[in-house]
Protein backbone atom coordinates (compact mmCIF):
# COMPACT_ATOMS: atom_id res chain seq x y z
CA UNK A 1 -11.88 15.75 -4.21
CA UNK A 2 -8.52 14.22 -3.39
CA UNK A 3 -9.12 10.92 -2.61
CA UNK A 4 -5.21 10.62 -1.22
CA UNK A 5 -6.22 12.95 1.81
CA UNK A 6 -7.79 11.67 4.47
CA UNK A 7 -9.31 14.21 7.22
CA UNK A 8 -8.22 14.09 10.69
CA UNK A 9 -11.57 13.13 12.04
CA UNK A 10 -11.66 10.25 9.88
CA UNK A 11 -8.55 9.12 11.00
CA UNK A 12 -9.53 9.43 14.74
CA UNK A 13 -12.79 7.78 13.86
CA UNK A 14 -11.25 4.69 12.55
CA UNK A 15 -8.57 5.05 15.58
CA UNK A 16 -11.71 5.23 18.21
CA UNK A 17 -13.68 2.63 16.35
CA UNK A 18 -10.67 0.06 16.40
CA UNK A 19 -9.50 0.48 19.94
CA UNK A 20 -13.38 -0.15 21.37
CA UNK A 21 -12.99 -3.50 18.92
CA UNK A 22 -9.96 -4.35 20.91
CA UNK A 23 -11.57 -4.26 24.27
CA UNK A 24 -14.79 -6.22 23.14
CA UNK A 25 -12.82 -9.07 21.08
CA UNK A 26 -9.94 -9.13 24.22
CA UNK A 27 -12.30 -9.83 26.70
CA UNK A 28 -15.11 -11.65 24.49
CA UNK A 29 -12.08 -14.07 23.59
CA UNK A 30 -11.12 -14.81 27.08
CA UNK A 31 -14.17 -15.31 28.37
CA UNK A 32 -14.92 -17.81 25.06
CA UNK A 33 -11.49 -19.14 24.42
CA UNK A 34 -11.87 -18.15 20.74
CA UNK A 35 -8.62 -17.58 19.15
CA UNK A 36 -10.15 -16.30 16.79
CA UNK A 37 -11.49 -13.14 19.02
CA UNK A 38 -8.06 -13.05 21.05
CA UNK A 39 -6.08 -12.66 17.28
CA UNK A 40 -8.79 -10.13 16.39
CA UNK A 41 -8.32 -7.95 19.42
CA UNK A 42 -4.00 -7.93 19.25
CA UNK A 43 -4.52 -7.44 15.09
CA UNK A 44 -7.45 -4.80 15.75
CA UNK A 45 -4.62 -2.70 18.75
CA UNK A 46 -2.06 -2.85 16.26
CA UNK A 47 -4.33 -1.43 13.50
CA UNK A 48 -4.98 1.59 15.91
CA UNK A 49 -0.90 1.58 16.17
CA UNK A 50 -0.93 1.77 12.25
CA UNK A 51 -3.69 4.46 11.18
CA UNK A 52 -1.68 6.76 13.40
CA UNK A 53 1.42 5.82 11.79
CA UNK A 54 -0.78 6.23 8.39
CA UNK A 55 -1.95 9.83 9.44
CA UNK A 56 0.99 11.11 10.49
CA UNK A 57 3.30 10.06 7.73
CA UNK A 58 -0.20 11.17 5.34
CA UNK A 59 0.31 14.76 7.25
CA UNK A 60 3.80 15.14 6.73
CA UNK A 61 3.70 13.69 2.82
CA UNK A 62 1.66 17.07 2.32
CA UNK A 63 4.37 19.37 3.13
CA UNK A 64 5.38 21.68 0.11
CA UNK A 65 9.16 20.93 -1.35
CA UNK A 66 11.53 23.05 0.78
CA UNK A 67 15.83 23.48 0.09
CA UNK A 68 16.17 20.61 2.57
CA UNK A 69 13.71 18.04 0.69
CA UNK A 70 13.51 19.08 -2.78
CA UNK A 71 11.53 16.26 -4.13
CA UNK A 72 9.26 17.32 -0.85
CA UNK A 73 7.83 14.80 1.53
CA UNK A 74 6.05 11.87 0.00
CA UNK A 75 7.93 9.47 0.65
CA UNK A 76 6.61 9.57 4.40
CA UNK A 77 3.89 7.90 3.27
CA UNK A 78 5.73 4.58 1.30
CA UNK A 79 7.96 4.31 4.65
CA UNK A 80 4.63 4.09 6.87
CA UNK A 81 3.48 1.81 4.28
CA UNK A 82 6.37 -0.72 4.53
CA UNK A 83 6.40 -0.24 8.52
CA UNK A 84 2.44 -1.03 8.43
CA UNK A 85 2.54 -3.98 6.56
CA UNK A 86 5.70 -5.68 7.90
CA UNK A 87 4.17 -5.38 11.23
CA UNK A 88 0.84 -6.71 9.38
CA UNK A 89 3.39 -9.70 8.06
CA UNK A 90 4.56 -10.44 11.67
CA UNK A 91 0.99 -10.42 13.22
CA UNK A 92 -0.21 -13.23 10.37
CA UNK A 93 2.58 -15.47 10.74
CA UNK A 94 1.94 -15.43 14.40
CA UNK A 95 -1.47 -16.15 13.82
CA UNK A 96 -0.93 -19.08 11.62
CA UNK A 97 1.60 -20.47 14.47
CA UNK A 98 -1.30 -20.14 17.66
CA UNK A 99 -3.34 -21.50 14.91
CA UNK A 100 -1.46 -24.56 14.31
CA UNK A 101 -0.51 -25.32 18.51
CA UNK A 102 -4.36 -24.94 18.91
CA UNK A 103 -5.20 -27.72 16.13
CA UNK A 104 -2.34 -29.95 18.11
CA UNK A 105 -4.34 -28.44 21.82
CA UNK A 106 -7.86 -27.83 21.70
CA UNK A 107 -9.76 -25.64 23.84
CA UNK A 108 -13.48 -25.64 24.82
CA UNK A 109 -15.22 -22.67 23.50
CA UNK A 110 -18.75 -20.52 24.03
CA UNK A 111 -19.79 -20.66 20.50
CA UNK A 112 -22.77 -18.34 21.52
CA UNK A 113 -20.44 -15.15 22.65
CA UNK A 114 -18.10 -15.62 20.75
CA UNK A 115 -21.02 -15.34 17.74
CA UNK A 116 -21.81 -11.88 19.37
CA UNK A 117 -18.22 -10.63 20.21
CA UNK A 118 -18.18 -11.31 16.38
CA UNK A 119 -20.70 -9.39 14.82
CA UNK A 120 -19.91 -6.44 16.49
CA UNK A 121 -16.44 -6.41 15.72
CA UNK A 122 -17.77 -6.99 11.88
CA UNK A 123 -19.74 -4.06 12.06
CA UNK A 124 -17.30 -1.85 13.17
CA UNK A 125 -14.68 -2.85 11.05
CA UNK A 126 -16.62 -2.73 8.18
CA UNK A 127 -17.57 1.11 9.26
CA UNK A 128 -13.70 1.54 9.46
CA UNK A 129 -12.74 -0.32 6.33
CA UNK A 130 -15.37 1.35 4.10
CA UNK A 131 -13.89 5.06 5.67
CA UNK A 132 -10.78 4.37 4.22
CA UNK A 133 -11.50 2.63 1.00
CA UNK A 134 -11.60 5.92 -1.18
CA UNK A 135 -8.12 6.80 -0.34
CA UNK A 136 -6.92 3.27 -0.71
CA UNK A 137 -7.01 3.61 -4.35
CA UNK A 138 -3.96 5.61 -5.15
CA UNK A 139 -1.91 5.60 -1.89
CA UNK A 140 0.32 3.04 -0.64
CA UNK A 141 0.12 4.22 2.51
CA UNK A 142 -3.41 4.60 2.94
CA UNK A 143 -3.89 1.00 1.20
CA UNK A 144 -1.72 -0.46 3.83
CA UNK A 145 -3.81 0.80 6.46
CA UNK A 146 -6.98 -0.02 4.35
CA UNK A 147 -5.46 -3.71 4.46
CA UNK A 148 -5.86 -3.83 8.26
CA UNK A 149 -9.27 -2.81 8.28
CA UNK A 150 -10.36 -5.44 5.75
CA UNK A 151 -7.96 -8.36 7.32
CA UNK A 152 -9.80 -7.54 10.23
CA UNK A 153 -13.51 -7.22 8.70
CA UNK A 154 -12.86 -10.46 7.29
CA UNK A 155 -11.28 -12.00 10.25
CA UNK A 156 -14.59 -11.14 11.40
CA UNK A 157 -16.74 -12.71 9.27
CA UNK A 158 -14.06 -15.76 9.78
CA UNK A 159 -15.07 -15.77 13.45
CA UNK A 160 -18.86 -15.66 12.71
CA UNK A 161 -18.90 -18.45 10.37
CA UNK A 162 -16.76 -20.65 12.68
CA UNK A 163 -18.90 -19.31 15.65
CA UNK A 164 -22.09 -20.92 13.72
CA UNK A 165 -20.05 -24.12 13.67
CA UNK A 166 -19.35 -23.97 17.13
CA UNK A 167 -22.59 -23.35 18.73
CA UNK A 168 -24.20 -25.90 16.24
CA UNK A 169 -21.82 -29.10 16.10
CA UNK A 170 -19.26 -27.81 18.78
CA UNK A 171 -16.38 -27.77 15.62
CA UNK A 172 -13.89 -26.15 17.70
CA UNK A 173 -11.15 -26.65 14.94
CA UNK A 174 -13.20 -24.66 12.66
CA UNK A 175 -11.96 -21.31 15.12
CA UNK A 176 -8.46 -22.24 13.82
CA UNK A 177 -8.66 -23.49 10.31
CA UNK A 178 -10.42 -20.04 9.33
CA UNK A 179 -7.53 -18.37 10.85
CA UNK A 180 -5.25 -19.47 8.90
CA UNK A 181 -7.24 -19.17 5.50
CA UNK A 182 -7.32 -15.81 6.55
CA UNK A 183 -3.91 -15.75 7.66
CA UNK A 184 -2.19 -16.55 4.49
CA UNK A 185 -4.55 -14.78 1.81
CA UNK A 186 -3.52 -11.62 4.26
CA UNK A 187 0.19 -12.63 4.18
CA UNK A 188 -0.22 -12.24 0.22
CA UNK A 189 -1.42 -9.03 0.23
CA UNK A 190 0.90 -7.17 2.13
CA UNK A 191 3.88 -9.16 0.93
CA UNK A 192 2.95 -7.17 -2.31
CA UNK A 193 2.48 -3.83 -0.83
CA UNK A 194 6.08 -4.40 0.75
CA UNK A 195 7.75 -5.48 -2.75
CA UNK A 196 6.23 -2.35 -4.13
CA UNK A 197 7.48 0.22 -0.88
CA UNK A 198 10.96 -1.11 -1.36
CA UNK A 199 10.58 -1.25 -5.15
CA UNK A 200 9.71 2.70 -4.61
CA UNK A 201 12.73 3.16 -1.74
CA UNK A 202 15.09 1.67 -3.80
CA UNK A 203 14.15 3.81 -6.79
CA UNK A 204 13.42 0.91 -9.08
CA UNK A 205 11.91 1.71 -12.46
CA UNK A 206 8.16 2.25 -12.78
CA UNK A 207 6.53 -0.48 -14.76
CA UNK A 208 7.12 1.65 -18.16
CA UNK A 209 8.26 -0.07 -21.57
CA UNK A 210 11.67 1.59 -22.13
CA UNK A 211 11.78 0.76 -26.09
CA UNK A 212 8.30 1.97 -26.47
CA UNK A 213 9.64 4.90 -24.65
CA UNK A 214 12.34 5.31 -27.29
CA UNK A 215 10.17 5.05 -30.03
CA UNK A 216 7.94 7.54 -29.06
CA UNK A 217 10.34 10.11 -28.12
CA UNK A 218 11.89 8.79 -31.74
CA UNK A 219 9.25 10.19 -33.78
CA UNK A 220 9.52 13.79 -32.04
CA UNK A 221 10.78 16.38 -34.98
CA UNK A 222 14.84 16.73 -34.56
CA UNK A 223 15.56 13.99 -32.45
CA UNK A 224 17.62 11.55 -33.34
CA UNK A 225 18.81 9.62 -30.45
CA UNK A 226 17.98 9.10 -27.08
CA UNK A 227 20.27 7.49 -24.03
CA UNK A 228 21.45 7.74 -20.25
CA UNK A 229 17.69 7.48 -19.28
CA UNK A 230 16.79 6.95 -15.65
CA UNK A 231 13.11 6.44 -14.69
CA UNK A 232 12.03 6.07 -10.92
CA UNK A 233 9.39 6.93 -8.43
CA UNK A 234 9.20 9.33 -5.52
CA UNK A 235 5.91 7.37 -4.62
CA UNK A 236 3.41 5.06 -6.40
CA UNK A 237 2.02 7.90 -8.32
CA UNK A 238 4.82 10.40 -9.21
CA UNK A 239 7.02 9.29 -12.33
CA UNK A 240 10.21 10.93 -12.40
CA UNK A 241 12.27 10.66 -16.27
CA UNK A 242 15.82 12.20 -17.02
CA UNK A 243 17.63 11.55 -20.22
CA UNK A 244 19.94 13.15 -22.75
CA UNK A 245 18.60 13.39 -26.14
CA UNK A 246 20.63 13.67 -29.48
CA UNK A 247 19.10 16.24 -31.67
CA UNK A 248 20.03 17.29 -35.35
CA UNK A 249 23.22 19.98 -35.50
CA UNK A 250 20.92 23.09 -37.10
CA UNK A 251 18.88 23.24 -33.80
CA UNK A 252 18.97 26.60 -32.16
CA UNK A 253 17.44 27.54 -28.60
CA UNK A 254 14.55 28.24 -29.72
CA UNK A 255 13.68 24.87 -31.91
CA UNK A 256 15.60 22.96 -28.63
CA UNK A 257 12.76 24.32 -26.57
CA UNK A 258 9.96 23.32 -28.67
CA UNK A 259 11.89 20.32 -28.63
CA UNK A 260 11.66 19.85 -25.00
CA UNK A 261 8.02 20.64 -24.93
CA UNK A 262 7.24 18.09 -27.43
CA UNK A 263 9.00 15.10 -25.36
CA UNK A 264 7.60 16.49 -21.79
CA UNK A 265 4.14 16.65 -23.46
CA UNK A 266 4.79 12.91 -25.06
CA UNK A 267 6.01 11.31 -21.83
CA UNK A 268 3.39 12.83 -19.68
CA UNK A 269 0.82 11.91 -21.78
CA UNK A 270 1.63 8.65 -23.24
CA UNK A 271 3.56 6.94 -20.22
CA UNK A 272 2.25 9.03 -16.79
CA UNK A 273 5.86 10.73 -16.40
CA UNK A 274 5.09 13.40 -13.62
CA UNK A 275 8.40 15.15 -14.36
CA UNK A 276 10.75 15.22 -16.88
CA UNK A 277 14.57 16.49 -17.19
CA UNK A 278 16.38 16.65 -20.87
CA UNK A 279 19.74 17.21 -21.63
CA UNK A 280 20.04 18.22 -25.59
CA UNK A 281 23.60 16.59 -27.41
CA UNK A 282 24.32 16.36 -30.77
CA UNK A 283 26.65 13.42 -31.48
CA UNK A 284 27.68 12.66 -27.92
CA UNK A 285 26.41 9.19 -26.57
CA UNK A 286 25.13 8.92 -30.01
CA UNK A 287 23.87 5.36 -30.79
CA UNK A 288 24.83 4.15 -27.14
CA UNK A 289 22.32 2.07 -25.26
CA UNK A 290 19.25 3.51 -23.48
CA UNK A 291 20.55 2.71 -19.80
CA UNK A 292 24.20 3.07 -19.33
């Protein structure tokens, strides 16, 4: 199974599941006066904004490689990633701000629905988070939606455990403090899904030792050098490697292509290069530095 495809249905599940969350936790908050409920239900509408971004962008990704998009469509996905979770940045820091006026402005709130508003919305977002969570593994774009989900399950539990507070010794603050624990372990998170999108976007190099690079490709039979290498990613899993590659002068066509099995082979194996392009030279660039 393909854990980087999710179905459809799933999607619309999730979608379904997260805009009844919205309604309960908007007017469960109002009624309360929990921010913590009020947050939920804007953070829980823009997830169902984002797992239709996700889907759509995890739709197109899928396309086969045409003459207009050679590399085909995957990148889709690492631009609905780094949409998702800079909207996901915005939403926390906006958070921790209403957090902070309601520490300097307390509000009276109903400790008892706001416990029940709650643990709904913690049930249903762990239903949505726990949908996702296979695909999360190896897809940027799927994590970044899975992120939502579990900001949200745990803004959750955050609003249960201050709701206890509430209803027992009338903590108000409580609503807001947990808020903004939440708040900033979130910000974390998707501050290092966007460093990796634009790390992707801006076709930065895969974390891949270069030198241990050389010396493997070193030890293949007739080659002697190796420089002009460019390594970068079409998404988080595809590892894209071109380099020219000094081999000795009695190499004919034949040995060159053994020769170019042998490093594919090597690189794929060894390093996770999904695609490899050689260029055979004899002296030419010989001794020059690996990136040039």
């Amino acid at each position: 199974m393909d854990h980087t495809k999710i179905t459809g249905k799933r999607f619309l599940a999730v979608t379904m599941l997260n805009l009844v969350i919205t309604i309960a936790e908007f007017f469960g908050g109002i009624i309360s006066g929990s921010l913590g409920l009020l947050s939920d239900a804007i953070h829980n509408l823009e997830d169902s904004i984002s797992i239709v971004i996700s889907y759509v962008a995890n739709v197109i990704g899928r396309r086969q490689n045409n003459s207009e998009k050679t590399f085909g469509y995957k990148r889709a996905e690492i631009l609905a990633a780094f949409v998702n979770s800079s909207i996901l940045i915005i939403i926390t820091i906006l958070m921790i701000i209403e957090s902070i006026r309601r520490f300097q402005t307390p509000q009276h709130i109903n400790g008892t629905l706001m416990m029940i508003v709650s643990i709904i919305g913690l049930l249903a977002n762990l239903i949505s988070m726990l949908a996702l969570w296979s695909g999360s593994k190896n897809n940027l774009n799927i994590k970044a939606t899975f992120l939502h989900m579990l900001s949200d399950t745990l803004s959750s539990v955050g609003v249960f455990i201050a709701s206890i507070f509430v209803t027992l010794f009338n903590w108000n603050w409580v609503d807001p403090a947990i808020t903004i624990i939440i708040a900033i372990w979130l910000l974390k998170e998707a501050f290092d899904v966007v460093k990796e999108t634009i790390n992707i976007l801006m076709e930065a190099s895969p974390e891949i030792d270069l030198e241990a690079v050389k010396k493997a490709v070193l030890t293949v039979p007739d080659v002697v050098g190796i420089h002009h290498v460019h390594v970068w990613m079409i998404d988080e899993n595809f590892i894209i490697l071109d380099a020219h590659i000094n081999v000795r002068k009695k190499c004919n066509m034949d040995q060159l292509e053994v020769v170019y099995d042998q490093v594919d082979k090597l690189l794929k194996e060894k390093f996770g290069v999904s695609h490899v392009t050689l260029q055979a030279e004899c002296t030419r660039g010989l001794g020059e530095p690996m990136i040039d």
